[in-house]
Protein backbone atom coordinates (compact mmCIF):
# COMPACT_ATOMS: atom_id res chain seq x y z
CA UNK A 1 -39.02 35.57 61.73
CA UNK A 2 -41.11 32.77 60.75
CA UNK A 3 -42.57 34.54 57.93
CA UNK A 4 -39.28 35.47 56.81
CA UNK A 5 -38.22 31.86 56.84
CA UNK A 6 -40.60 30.99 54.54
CA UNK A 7 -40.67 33.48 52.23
CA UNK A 8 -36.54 32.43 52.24
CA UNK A 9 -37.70 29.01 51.80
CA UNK A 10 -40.35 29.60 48.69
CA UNK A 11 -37.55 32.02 47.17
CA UNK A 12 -34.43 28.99 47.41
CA UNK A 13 -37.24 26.67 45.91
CA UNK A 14 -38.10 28.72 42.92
CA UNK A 15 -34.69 29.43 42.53
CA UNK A 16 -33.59 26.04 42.41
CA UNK A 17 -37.08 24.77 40.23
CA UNK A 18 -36.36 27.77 37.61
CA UNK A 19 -32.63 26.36 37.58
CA UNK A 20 -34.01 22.94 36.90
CA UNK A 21 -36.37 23.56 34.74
CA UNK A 22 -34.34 25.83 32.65
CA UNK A 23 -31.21 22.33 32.95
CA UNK A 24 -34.11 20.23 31.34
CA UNK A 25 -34.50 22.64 28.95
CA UNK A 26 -31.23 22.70 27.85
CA UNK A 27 -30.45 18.79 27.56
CA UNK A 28 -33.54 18.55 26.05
CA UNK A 29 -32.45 21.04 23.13
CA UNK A 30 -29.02 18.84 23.20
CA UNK A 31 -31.05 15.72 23.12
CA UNK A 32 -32.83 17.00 19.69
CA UNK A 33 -29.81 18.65 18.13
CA UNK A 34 -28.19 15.11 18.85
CA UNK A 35 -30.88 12.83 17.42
CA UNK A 36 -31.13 15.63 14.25
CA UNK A 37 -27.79 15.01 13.37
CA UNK A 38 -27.82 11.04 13.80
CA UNK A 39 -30.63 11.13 11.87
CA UNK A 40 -28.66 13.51 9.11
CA UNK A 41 -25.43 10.24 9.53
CA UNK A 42 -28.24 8.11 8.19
CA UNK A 43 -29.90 9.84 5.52
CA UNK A 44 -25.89 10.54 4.50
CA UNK A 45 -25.27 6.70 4.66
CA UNK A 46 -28.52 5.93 2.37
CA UNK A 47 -27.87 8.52 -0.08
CA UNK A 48 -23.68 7.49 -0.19
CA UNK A 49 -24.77 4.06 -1.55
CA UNK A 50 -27.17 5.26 -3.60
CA UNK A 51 -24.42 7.79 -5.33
CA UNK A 52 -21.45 5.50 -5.45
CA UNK A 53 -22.53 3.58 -8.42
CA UNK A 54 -21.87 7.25 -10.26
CA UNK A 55 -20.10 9.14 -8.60
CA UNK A 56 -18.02 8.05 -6.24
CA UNK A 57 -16.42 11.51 -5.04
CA UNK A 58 -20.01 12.89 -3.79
CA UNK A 59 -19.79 9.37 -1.84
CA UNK A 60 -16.67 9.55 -0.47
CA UNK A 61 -17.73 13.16 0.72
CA UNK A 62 -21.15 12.13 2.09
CA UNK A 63 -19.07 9.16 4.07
CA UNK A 64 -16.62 11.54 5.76
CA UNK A 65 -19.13 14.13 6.85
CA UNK A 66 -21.56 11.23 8.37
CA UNK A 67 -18.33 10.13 10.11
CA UNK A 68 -17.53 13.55 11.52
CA UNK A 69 -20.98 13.77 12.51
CA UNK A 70 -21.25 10.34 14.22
CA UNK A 71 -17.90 10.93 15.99
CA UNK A 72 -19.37 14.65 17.54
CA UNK A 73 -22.10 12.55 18.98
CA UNK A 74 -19.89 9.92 19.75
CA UNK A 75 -17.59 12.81 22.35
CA UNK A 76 -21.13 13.62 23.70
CA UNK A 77 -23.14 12.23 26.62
CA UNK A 78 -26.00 11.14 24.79
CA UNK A 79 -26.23 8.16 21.94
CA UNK A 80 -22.70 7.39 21.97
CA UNK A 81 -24.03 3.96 21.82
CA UNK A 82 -25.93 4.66 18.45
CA UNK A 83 -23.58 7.17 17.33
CA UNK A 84 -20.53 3.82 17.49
CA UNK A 85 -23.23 1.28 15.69
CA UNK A 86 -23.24 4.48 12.78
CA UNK A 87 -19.73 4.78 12.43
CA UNK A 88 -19.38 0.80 12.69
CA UNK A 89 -22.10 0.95 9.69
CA UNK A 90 -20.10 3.78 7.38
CA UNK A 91 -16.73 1.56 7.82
CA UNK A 92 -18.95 -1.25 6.58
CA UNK A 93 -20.36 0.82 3.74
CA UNK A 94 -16.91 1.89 2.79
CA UNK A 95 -15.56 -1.71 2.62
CA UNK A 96 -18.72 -2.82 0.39
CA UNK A 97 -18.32 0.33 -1.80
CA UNK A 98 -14.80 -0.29 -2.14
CA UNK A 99 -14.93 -4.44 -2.60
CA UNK A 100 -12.82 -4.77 0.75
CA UNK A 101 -12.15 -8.98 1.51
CA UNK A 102 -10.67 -8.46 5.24
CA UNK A 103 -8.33 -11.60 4.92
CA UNK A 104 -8.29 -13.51 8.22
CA UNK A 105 -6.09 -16.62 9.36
CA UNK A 106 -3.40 -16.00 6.24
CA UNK A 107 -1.20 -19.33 5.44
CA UNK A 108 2.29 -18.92 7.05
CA UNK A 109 3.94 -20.46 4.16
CA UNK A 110 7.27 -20.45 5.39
CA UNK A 111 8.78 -19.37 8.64
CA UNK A 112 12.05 -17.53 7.65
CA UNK A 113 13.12 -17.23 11.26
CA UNK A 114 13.64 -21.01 10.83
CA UNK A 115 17.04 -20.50 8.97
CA UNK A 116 17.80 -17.25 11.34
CA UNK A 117 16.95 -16.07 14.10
CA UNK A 118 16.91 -12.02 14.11
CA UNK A 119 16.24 -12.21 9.91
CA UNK A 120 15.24 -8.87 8.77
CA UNK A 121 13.98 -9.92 5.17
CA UNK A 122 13.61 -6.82 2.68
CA UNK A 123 11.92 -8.63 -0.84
CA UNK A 124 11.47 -11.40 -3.26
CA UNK A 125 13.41 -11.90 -5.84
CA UNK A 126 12.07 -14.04 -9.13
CA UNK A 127 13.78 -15.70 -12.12
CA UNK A 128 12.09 -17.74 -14.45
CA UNK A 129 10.28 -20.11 -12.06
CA UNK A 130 12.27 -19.68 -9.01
CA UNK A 131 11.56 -17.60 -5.86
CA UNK A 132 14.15 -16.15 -3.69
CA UNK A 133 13.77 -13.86 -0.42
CA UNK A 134 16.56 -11.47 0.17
CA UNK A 135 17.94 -9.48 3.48
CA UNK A 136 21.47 -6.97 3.51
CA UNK A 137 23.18 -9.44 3.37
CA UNK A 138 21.75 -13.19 2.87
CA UNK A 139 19.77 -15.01 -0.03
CA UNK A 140 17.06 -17.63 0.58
CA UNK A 141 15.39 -19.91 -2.14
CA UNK A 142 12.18 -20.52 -1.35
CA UNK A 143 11.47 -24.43 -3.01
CA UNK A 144 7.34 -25.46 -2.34
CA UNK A 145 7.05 -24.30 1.29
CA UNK A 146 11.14 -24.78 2.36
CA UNK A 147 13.25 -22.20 3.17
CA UNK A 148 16.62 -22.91 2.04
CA UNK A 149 19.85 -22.33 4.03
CA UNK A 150 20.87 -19.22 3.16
CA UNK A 151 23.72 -17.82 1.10
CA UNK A 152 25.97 -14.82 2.18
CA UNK A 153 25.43 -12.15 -1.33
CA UNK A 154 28.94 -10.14 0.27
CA UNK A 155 30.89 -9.62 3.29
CA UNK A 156 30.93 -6.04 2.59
CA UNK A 157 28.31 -4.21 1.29
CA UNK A 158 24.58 -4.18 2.62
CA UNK A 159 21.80 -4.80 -0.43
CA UNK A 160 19.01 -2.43 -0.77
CA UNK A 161 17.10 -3.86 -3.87
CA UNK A 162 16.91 -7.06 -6.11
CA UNK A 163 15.21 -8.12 -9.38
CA UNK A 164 15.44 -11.45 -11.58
CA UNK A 165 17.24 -11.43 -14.35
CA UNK A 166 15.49 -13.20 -17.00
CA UNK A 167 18.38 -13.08 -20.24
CA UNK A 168 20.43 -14.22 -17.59
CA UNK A 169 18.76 -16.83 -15.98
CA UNK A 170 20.43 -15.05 -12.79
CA UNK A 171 19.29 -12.68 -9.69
CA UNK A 172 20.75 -9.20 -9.70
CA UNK A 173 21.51 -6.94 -6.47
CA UNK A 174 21.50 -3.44 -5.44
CA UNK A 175 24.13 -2.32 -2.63
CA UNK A 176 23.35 1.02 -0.35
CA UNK A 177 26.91 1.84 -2.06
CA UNK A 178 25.76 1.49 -5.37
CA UNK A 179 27.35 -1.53 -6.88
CA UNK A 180 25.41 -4.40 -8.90
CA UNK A 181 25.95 -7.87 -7.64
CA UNK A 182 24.78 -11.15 -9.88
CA UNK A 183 23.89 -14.60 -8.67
CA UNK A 184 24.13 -16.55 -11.81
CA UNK A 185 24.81 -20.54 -11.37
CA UNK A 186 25.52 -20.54 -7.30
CA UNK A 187 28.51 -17.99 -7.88
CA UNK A 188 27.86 -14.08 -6.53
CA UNK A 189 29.89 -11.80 -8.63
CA UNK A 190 30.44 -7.87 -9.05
CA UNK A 191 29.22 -6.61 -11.90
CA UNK A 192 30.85 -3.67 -14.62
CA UNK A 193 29.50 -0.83 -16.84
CA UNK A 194 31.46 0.76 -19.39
CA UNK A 195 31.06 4.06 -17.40
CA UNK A 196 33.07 2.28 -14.59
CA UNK A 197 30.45 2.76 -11.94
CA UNK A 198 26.35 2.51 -11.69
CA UNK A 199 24.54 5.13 -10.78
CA UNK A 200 23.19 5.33 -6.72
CA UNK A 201 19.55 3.80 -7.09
CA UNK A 202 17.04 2.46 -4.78
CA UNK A 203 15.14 0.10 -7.01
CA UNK A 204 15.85 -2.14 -9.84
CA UNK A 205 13.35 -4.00 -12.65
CA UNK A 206 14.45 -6.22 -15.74
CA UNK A 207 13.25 -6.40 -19.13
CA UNK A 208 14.70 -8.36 -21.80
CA UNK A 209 18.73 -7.74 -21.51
CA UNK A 210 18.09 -4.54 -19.90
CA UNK A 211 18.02 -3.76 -16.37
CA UNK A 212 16.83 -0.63 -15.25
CA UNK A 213 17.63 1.49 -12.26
CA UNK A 214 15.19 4.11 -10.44
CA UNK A 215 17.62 6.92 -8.83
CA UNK A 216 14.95 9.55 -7.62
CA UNK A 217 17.64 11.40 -6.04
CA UNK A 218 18.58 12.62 -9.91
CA UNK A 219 14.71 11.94 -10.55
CA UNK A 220 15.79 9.94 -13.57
CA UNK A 221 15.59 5.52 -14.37
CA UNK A 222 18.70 5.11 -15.58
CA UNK A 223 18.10 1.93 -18.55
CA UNK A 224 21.68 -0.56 -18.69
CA UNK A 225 21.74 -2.79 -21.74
CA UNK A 226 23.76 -5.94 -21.11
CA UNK A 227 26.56 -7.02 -23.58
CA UNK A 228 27.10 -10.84 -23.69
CA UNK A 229 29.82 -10.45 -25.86
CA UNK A 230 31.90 -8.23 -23.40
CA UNK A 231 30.32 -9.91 -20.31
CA UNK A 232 29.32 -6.30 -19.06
CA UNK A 233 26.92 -2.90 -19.41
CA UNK A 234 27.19 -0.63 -21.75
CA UNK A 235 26.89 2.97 -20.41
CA UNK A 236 23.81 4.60 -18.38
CA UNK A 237 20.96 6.00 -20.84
CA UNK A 238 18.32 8.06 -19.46
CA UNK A 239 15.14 6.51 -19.93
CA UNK A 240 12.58 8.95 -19.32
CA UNK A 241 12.92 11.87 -22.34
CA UNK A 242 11.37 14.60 -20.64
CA UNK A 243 11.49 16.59 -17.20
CA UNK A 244 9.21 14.21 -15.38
CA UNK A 245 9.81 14.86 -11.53
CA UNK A 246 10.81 11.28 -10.13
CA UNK A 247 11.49 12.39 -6.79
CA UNK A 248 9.02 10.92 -4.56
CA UNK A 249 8.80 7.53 -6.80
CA UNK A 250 9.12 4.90 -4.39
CA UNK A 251 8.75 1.73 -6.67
CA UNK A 252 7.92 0.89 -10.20
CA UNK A 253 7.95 -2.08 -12.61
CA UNK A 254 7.96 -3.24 -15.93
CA UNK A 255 5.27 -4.74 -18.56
CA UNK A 256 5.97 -3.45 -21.58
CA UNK A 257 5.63 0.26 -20.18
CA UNK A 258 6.87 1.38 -16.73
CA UNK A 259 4.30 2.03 -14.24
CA UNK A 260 6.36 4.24 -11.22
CA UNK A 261 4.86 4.34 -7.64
CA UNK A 262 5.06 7.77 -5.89
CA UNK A 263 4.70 8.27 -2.12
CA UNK A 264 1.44 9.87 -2.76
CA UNK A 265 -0.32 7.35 -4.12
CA UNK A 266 -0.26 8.42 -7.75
CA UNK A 267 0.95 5.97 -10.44
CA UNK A 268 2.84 7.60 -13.71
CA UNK A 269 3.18 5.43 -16.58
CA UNK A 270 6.14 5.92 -19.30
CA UNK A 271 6.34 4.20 -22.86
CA UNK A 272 9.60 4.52 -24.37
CA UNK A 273 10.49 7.00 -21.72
CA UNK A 274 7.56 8.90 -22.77
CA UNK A 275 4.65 10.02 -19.68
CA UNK A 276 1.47 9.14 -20.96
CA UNK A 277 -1.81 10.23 -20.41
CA UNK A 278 -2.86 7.68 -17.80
CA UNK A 279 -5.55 7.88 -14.80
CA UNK A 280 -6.91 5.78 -11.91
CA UNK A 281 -10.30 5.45 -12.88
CA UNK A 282 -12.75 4.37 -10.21
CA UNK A 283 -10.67 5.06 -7.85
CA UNK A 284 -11.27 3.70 -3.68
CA UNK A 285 -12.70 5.58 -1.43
CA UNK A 286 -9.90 5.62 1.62
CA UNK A 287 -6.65 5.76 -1.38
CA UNK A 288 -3.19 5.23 0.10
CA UNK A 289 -1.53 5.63 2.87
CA UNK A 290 2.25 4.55 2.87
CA UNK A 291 2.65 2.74 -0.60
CA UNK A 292 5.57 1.23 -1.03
CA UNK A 293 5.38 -1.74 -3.91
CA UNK A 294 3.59 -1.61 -6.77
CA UNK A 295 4.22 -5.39 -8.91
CA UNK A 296 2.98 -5.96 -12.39
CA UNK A 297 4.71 -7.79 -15.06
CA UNK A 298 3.93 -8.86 -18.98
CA UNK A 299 1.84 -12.01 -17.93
CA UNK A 300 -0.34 -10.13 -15.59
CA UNK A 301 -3.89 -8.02 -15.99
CA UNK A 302 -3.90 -6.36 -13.18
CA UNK A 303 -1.49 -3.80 -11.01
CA UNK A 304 -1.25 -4.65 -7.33
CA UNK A 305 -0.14 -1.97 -4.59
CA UNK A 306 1.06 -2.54 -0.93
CA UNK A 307 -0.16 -0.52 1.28
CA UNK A 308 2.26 -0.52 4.15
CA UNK A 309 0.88 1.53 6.55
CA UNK A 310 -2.78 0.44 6.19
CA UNK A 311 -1.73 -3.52 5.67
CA UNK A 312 -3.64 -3.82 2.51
CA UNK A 313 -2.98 -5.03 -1.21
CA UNK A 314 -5.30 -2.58 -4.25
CA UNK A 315 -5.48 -3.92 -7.37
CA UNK A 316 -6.39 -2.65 -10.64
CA UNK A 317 -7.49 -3.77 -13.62
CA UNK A 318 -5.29 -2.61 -16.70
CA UNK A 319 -7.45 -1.05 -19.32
CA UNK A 320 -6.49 -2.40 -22.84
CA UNK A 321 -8.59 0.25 -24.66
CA UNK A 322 -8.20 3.07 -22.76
CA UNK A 323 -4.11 2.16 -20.95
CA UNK A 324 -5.44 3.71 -17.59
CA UNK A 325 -6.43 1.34 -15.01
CA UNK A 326 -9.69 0.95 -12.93
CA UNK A 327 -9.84 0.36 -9.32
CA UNK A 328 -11.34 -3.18 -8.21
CA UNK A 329 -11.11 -4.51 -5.34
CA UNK A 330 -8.10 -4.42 -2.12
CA UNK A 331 -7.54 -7.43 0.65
CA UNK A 332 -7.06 -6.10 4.26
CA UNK A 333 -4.79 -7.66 6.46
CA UNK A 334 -6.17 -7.02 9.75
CA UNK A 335 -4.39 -10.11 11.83
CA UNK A 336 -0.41 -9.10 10.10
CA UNK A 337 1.11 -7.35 13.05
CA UNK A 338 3.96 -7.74 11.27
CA UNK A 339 5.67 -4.59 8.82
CA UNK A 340 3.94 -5.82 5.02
CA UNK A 341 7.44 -5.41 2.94
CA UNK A 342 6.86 -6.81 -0.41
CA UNK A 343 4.81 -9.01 -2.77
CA UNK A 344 4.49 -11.04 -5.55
CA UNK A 345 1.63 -12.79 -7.93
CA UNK A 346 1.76 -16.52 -9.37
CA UNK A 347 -0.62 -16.21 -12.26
CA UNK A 348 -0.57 -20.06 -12.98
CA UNK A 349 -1.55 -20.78 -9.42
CA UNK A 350 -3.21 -17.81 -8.82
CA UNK A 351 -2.41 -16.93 -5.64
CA UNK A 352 -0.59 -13.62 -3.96
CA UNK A 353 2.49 -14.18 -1.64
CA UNK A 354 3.14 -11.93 0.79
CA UNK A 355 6.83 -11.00 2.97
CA UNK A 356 6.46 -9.80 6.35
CA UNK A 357 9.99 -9.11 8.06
CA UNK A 358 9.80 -12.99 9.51
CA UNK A 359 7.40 -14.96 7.20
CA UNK A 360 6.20 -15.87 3.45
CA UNK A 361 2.24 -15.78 3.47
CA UNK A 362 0.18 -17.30 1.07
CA UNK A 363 -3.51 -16.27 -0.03
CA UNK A 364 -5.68 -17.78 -2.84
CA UNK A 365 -6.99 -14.94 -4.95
């Protein structure tokens, strides 16, 4: 029985040795599999920044797959505290690669909730050298840093859209209903159209006496021509001449050519309701996520994009020779909890203004 004992006893210990040994095994296979593939996230990371001056597709490529790899080490149980420091060091290589400024402690330049309470503002609206915020129902000059009391635009109908009106020295308004609404010398006033109604839009932009309205329902910017003599529009013209699907445009504006925003991220540019040939040319490595303003005007050498979603502002650098723009640079607003809802560039000053749903922030470019 004794013997029997023991030999029980040496068999339960080599059992549980072999199981041991072959445990050890194991993690130590995981252990090198582990540090082989950290040590692939780094040569990745070197050879990203070494590839982004040239091509910054193979980059953006080499970036992802390092953070996929980090992030399988990461869900491991070994060197998750290396694996976080490599996927820290990849978002810091994206930001350099991609000229990120992450924008802390923005000026509140004006505090709309000031004038009321539960405002919900949607844009600015500019004319000339005045600066106006708008909500459904409610204007608000914006004088230095003072919010003004606001102004009721109608009773009735809910606005959706605003743009300055340069010829007219006045502010013109969008309703949800479709009707155009004109603050011209403290007086709010429907406007007419020879074709006895606008067409439904979601976005207006002036040049000269025209105003222009995007209706991507019809996928079609519809181009009014004002008639001072008649104190009204003359009928809708199509502006863009070809089958151009506007559809997922969310925004455009107006320099000269028209530069529309889709929900994708591309930009299409029109000149006399032509598409051109037109490209993004250096483009970022993390591109949109939820654009949803793109701002430009005559006086200005760059494009800026809101990024809703991400709380960043891209800009680009128009191309005189070429007419495409190149990617340069985008501010991050990590410390806006706030929705980012439009925006607006003083090139005299030289600074960006940005509308939350509450407040006007400042930032010196």
């Amino acid at each position: 029985d004794k013997i029997l004992a023991v030999l029980i006893l040496v068999i339960v210990v080599l059992t549980v040795g072999i199981f041991v040994a072959k445990n050890s095994q194991v993690k130590r296979a995981e252990i090198e599999r582990l540090e082989d593939i950290l040590e692939g996230v780094q040569e990745k990371l070197i050879e990203a920044e070494t590839k982004a001056s040239y091509d910054k597709e193979v980059a953006k490529a080499l970036l992802d797959q390092a953070a996929i790899d980090a992030n399988m080490v990461l869900n491991s149980q070994y060197y998750r505290d290396k694996a976080g420091i490599y996927l820290t060091q990849i978002e810091e290589t994206r930001d350099k690669l991609d000229n990120v400024e992450r924008v802390e402690d923005l000026t509140v330049l004006a505090d709309l909730t000031t004038k009321r309470s539960d405002i919900n503002a949607l844009g600015f609206a500019l004319v000339n050298d005045r600066v106006f915020v708008f909500e459904y129902n409610a204007l608000y000059e914006l004088v230095l840093d003072q919010i003004q009391d606001p102004l009721t635009i109608d009773e009735e109908e809910s606005v959706i859209a605003a743009t300055g009106f340069d010829d007219r020295n006045s502010l013109v308004f969008l309703t949800k209903s479709g009707k155009l609404i004109e603050y011209k010398d403290g007086t709010m006033s429907f406007m007419d159209t020879d074709d006895g109604a606008f067409h439904k839009g979601s976005k207006l932009a002036d040049w000269s006496n025209k105003i222009y309205l995007l209706d991507s329902s019809n996928s079609q910017i519809w181009k009014y021509t004002y008639k001072g003599t008649r104190n009204k529009f003359g009928s809708a013209e199509a502006y863009v001449n070809d089958d151009t699907d506007l559809s997922s445009v969310e925004d455009f504006s107006i320099d000269g050519s028209v530069y529309a925003l889709e929900n994708s991220g591309d930009i299409l540019k029109f000149y006399a309701g032509a598409k051109q040939e037109f490209y993004i040319n250096d483009a970022p490595l993390n591109m949109f996520q939820d654009p949803t303003v793109l701002y430009t005007n005559e006086k200005l050498d760059y494009i800026y994009v809101l990024d809703s979603k991400e709380s960043r502002v891209l800009t680009f650098l128009k191309d005189s020779k070429t007419g495409n723009i190149v990617y340069t640079s985008q501010y991050l607003f990590d410390d806006v909890q706030d929705e980012l809802r439009d925006l607006y560039v003083d090139v005299d000053s030289n600074k960006m203004y940005i509308l939350t749903s509450t407040q006007v922030l400042e930032l010196e470019l």
